[in-house]
Protein backbone atom coordinates (compact mmCIF):
# COMPACT_ATOMS: atom_id res chain seq x y z
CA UNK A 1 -65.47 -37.74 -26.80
CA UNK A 2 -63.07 -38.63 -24.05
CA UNK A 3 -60.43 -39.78 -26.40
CA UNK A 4 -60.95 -36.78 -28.67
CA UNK A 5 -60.49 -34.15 -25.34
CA UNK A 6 -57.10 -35.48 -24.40
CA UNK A 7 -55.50 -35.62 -28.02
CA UNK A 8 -55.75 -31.66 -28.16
CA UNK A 9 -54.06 -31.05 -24.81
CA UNK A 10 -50.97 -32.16 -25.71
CA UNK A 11 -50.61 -29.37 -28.41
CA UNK A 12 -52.24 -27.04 -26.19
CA UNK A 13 -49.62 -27.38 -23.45
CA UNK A 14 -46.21 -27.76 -26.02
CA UNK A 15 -47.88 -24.18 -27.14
CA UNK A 16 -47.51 -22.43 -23.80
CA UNK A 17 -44.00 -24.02 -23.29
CA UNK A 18 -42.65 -22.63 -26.72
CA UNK A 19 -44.30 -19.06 -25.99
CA UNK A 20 -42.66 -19.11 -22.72
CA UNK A 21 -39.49 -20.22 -23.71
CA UNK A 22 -39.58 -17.21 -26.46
CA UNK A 23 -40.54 -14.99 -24.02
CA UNK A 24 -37.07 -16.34 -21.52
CA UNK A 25 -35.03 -16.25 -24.31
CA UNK A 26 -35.97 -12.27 -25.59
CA UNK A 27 -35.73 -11.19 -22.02
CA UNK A 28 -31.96 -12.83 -21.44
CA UNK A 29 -30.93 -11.05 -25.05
CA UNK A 30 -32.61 -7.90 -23.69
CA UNK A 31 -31.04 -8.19 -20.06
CA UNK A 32 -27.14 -8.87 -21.53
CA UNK A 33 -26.96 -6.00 -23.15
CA UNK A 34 -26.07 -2.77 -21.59
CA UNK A 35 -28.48 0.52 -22.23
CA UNK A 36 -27.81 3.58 -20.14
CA UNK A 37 -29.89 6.41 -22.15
CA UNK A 38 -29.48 5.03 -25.40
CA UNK A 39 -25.32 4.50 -25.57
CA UNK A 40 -22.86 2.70 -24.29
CA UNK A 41 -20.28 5.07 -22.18
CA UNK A 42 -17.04 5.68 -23.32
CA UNK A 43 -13.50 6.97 -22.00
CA UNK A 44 -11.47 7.70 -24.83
CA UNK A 45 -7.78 9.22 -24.02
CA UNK A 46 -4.00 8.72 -24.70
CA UNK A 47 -1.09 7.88 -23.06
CA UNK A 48 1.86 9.59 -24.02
CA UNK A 49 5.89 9.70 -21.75
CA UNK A 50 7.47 12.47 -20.42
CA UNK A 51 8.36 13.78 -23.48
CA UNK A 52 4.80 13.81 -25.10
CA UNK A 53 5.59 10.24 -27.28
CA UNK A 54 2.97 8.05 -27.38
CA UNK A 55 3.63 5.09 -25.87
CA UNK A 56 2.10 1.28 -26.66
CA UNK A 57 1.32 -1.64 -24.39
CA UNK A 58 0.21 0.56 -21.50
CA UNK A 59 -2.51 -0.92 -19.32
CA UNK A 60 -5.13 1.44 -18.43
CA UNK A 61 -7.93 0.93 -15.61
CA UNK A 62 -10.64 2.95 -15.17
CA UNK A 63 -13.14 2.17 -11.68
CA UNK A 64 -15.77 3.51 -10.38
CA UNK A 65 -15.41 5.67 -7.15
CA UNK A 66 -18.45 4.29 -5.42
CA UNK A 67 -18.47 0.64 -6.50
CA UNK A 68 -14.67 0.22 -8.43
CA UNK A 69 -11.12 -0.42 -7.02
CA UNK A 70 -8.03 0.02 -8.24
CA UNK A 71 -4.52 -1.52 -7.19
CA UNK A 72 -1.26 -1.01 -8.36
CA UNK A 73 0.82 -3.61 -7.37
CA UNK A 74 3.92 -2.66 -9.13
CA UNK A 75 6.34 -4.02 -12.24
CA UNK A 76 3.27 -2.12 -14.44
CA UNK A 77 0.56 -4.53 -13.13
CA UNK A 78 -3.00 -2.91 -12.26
CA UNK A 79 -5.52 -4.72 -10.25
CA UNK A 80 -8.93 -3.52 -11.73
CA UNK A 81 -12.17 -4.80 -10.25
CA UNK A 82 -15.72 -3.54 -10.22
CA UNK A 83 -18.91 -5.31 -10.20
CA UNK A 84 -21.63 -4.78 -12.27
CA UNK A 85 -24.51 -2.65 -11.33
CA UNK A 86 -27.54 -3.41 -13.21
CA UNK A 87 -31.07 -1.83 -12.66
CA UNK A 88 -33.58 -4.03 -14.65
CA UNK A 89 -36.42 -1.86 -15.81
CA UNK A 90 -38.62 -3.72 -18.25
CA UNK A 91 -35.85 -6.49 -18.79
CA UNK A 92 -33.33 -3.62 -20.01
CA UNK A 93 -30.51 -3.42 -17.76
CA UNK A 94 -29.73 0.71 -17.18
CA UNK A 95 -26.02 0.96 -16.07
CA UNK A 96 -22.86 -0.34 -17.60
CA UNK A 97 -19.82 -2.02 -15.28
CA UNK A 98 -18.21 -0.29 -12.59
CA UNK A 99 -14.79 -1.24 -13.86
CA UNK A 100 -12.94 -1.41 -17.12
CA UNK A 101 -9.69 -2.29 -19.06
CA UNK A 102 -8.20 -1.51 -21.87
CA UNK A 103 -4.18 -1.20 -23.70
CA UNK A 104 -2.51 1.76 -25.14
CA UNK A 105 -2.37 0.92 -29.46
CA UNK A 106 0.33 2.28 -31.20
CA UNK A 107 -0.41 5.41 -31.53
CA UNK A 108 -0.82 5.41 -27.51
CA UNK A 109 -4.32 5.90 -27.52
CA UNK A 110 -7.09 3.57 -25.14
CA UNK A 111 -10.65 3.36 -25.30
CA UNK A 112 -12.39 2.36 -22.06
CA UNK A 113 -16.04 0.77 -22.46
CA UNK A 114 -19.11 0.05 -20.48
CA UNK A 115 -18.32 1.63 -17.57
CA UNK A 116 -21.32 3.47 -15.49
CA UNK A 117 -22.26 7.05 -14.90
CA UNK A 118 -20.12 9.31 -12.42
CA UNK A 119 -16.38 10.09 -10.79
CA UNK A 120 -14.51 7.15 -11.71
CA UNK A 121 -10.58 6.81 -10.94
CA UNK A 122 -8.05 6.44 -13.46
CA UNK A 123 -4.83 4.88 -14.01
CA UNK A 124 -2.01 3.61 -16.35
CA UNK A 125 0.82 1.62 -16.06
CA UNK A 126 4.07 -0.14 -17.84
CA UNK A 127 6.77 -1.44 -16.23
CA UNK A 128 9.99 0.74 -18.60
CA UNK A 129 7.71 3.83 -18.90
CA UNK A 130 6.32 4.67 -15.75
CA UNK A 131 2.95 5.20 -14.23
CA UNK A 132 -0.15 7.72 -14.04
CA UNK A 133 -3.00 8.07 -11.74
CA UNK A 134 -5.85 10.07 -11.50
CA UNK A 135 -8.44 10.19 -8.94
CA UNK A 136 -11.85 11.36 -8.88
CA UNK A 137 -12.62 12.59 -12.47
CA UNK A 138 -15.82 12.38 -14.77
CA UNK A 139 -14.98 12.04 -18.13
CA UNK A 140 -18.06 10.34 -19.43
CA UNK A 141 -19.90 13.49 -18.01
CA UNK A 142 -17.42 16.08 -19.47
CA UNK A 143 -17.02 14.38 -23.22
CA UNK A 144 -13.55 15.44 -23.10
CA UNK A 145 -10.21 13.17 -24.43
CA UNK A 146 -8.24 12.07 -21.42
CA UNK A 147 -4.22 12.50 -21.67
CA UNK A 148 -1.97 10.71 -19.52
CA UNK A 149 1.39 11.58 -18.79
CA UNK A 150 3.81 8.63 -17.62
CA UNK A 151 5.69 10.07 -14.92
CA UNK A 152 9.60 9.69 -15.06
CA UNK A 153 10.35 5.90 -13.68
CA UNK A 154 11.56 5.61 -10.26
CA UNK A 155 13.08 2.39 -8.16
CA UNK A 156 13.51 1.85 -4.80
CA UNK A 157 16.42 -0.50 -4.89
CA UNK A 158 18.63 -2.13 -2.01
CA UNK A 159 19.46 -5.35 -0.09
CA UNK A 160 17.81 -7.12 2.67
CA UNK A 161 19.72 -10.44 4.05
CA UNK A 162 19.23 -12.89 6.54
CA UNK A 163 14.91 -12.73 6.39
CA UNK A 164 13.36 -14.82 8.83
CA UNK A 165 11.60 -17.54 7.42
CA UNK A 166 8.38 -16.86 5.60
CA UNK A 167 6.74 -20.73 5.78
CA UNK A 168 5.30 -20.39 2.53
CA UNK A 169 3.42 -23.06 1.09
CA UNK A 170 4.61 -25.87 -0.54
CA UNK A 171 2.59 -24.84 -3.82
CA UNK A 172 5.13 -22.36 -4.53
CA UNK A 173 8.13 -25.03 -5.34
CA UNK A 174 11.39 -23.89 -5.90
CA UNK A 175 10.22 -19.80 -5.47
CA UNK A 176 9.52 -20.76 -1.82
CA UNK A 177 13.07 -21.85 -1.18
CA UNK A 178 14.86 -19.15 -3.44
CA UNK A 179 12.53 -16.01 -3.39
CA UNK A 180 11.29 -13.80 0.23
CA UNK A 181 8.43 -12.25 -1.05
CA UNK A 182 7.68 -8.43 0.51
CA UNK A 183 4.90 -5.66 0.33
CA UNK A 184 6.00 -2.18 -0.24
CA UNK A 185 3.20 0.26 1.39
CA UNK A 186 3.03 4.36 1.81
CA UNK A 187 2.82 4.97 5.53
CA UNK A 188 0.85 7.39 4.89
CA UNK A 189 -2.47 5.58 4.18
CA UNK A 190 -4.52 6.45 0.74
CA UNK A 191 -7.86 8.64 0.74
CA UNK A 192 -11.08 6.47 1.13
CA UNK A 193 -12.05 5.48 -2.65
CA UNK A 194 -8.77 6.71 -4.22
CA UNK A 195 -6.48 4.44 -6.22
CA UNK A 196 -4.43 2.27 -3.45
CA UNK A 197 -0.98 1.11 -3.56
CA UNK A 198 0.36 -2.19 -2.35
CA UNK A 199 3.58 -3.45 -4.28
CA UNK A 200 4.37 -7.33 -3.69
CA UNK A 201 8.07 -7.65 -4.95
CA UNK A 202 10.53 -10.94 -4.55
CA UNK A 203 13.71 -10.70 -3.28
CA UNK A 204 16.39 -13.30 -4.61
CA UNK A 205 19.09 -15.08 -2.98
CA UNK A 206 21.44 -12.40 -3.06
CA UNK A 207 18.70 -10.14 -1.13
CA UNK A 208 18.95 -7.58 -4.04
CA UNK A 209 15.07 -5.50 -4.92
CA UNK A 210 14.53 -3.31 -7.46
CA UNK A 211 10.43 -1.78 -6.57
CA UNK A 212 8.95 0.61 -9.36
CA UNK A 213 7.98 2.26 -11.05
CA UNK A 214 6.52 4.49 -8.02
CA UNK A 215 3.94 6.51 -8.14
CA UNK A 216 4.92 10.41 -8.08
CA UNK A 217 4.56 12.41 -4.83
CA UNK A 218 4.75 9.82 -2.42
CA UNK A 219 8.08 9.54 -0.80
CA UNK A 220 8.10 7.18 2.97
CA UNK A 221 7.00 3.81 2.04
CA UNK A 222 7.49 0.80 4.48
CA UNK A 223 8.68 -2.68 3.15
CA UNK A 224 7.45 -5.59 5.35
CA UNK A 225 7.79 -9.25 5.42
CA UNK A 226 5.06 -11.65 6.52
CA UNK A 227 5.16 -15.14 7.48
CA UNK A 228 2.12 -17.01 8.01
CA UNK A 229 0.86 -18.05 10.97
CA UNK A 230 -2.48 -20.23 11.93
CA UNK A 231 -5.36 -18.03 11.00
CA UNK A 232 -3.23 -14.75 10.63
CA UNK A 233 -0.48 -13.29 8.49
CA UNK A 234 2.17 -11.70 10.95
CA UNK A 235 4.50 -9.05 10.11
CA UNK A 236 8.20 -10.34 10.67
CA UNK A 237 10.26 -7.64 9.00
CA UNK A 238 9.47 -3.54 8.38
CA UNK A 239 11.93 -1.38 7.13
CA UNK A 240 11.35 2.30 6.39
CA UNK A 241 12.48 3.66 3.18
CA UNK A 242 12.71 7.07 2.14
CA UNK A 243 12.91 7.19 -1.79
CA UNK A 244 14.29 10.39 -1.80
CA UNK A 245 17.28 9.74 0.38
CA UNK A 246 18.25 6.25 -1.00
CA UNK A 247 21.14 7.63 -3.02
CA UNK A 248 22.43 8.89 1.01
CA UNK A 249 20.68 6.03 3.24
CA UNK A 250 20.94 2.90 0.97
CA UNK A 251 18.83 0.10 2.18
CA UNK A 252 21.00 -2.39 3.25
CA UNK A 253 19.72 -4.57 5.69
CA UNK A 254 21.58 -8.13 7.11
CA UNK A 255 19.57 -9.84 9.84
CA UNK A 256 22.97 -12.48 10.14
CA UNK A 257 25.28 -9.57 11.76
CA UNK A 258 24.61 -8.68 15.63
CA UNK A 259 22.93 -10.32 18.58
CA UNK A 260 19.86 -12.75 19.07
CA UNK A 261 16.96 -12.90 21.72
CA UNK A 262 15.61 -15.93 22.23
CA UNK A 263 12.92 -16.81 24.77
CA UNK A 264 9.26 -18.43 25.50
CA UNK A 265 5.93 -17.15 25.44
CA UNK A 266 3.49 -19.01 27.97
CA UNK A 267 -0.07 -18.30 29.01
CA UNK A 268 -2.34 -17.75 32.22
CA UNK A 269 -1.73 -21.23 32.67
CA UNK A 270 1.78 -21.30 32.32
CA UNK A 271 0.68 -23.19 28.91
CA UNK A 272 2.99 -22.61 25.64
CA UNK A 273 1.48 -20.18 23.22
CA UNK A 274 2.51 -21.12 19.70
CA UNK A 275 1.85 -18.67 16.88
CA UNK A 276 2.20 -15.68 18.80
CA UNK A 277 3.80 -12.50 16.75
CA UNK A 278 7.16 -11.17 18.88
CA UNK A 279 8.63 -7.81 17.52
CA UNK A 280 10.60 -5.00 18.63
CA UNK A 281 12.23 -2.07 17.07
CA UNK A 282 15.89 -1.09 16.76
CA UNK A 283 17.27 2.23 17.41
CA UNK A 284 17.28 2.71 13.21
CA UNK A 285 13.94 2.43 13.35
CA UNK A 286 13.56 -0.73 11.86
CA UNK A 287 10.70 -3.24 13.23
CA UNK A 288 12.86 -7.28 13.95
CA UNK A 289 10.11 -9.92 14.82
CA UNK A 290 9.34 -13.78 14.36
CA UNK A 291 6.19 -16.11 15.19
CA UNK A 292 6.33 -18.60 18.06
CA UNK A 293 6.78 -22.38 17.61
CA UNK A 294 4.56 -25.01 18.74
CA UNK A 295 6.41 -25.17 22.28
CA UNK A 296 6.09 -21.16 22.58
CA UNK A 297 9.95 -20.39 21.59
CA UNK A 298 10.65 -17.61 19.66
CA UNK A 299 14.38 -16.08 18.26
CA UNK A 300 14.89 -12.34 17.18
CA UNK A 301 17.92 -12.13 15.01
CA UNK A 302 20.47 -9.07 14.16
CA UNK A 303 19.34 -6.40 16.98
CA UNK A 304 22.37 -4.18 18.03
CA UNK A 305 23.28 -3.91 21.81
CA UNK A 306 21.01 -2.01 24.07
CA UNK A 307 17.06 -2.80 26.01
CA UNK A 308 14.62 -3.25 23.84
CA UNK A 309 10.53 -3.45 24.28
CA UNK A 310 8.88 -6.79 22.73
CA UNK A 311 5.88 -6.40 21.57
CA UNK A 312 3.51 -9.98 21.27
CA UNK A 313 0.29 -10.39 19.39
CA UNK A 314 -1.76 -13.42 18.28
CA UNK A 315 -5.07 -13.30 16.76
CA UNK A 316 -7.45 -15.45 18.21
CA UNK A 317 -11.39 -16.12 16.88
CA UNK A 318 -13.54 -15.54 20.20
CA UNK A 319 -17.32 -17.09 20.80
CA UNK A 320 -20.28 -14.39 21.35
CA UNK A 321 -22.09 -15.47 24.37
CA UNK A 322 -25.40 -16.98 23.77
């Protein structure tokens, strides 16, 4: 009897683990695939030039304002990103992504998929064409066709020589030792949730750029150059541009020409203080800076004659008291 009660538990227990198993594997299939109220949401639209042509190869972004972001970081490139938001209600998950991607076909048109319930931002971009951005729109709600209209391409172009050094990382190869890599930034900054801009461009040997295509109806942008420091990015380099008033006020900017200041940053304890941002601006308005070395020094290149004010930062990680 013994003998007989132990040869049925075997099959009694492989049953629970293949009815449990079943059950795992329906609710994963169920969970994976977005429900909403029945449909999958949908931005449909078009993206057409100045000129009302369609135009193909366009990337197109769409985010969520609450839980989305969207970049533009220039040449045409958008940074979309948006994590998911999934409520599971009887292993159905309710709402679709808060970010999606698509490219213009052909015929210029996009459709956007997935992507949740309310205001969402949108933007296209292509690097010959131009640009468009929208913020805070609901087209899922209204049902309506979005159009985009690429606005006319615009550059901000000039030259930039004698850039202190940036101390990339070896990683980078030969761009480290051929390419100073800049941000170009509105000073104005963007609304909370709207689409943000922050251009990263490389300027050659011959300190040429060429930035674009801009967004429309911004027109004072800075261009900065970092160089890394330990446990902070410091600002060596900002130059105000005015787009409008390149084609009177070229950027042309060479760091060899004019004085130096050299000199060495100490602490309390008349200790050397390495890694410390210096800065100071010129009477064009143009911010000249470096980082300190390990023994403190620091040298400001291509400052005209006059006083100036330095200004020194470091960043420094400080212990809560316990």
């Amino acid at each position: 009897m013994m003998s007989h009660t132990n040869a049925r538990r075997p099959r009694r227990y492989a049953s629970l683990l293949l009815a449990f198993s079943l059950a795992f594997i329906s609710t994963s299939a169920s969970a994976a695939t977005p429900v909403g109220s029945g449909h999958v949401n949908q931005i449909k639209g078009k993206v057409v030039d100045q000129n009302g042509n369609p135009v193909a190869g366009v990337q197109v972004g769409a985010a969520s304002r609450s839980l989305g972001y969207i970049n533009y970081s220039g040449n045409g490139r958008l940074y979309v990103y948006g994590q998911s938001k999934r409520i599971l209600l009887l292993f159905k998950a309710q709402n679709g992504g808060s970010s999606a991607e698509s490219t213009t076909d052909a015929s210029g048109r996009f459709i956007l998929t997935n992507i949740m319930d309310g205001p969402v931002n949108l933007a296209a971009a292509h690097p010959q064409h131009g640009v468009a951005f929208i913020n805070n729109i609901d087209p899922v709600n209204d049902g309506n066709e979005v159009l985009l209209t690429l606005t006319e391409p615009n550059f901000a172009t000039g030259r930039v020589r004698g850039i202190p050094d940036q101390n990339h990382s070896i990683l980078m190869g030969e761009a480290a030792r051929q390419y100073s890599f800049a941000r170009f930034t509105p000073v104005e900054p963007q609304k909370a949730n709207d689409i943000s801009y922050n251009i990263s461009t490389a300027i050659g040997p011959d300190g040429n750029f060429r930035i674009g295509p801009l967004p429309e109806g911004i027109d004072d942008w800075v261009l900065a150059f970092d160089r890394r420091a330990r446990n902070y990015s410091a600002t060596v380099l900002e130059i105000p541009v005015t787009v409008s008033k390149l084609s009177e006020h070229p950027v042309d900017v060479d760091l060899t020409e004019g004085h130096k200041l050299a000199g060495i940053i100490r602490g309390p304890k008349n200790e050397f203080l390495p890694d410390v941002s210096i800065s100071t601006m010129r009477s064009d308005g143009i911010r000249v800076g470096t980082v300190t070395d390990h023994l403190g020094k620091f040298e400001i290149a291509g400052l005209q004659d006059g006083n100036f004010e330095l200004k020194a930062e470091r960043w420094a990680r400080r212990t809560a008291p316990g």
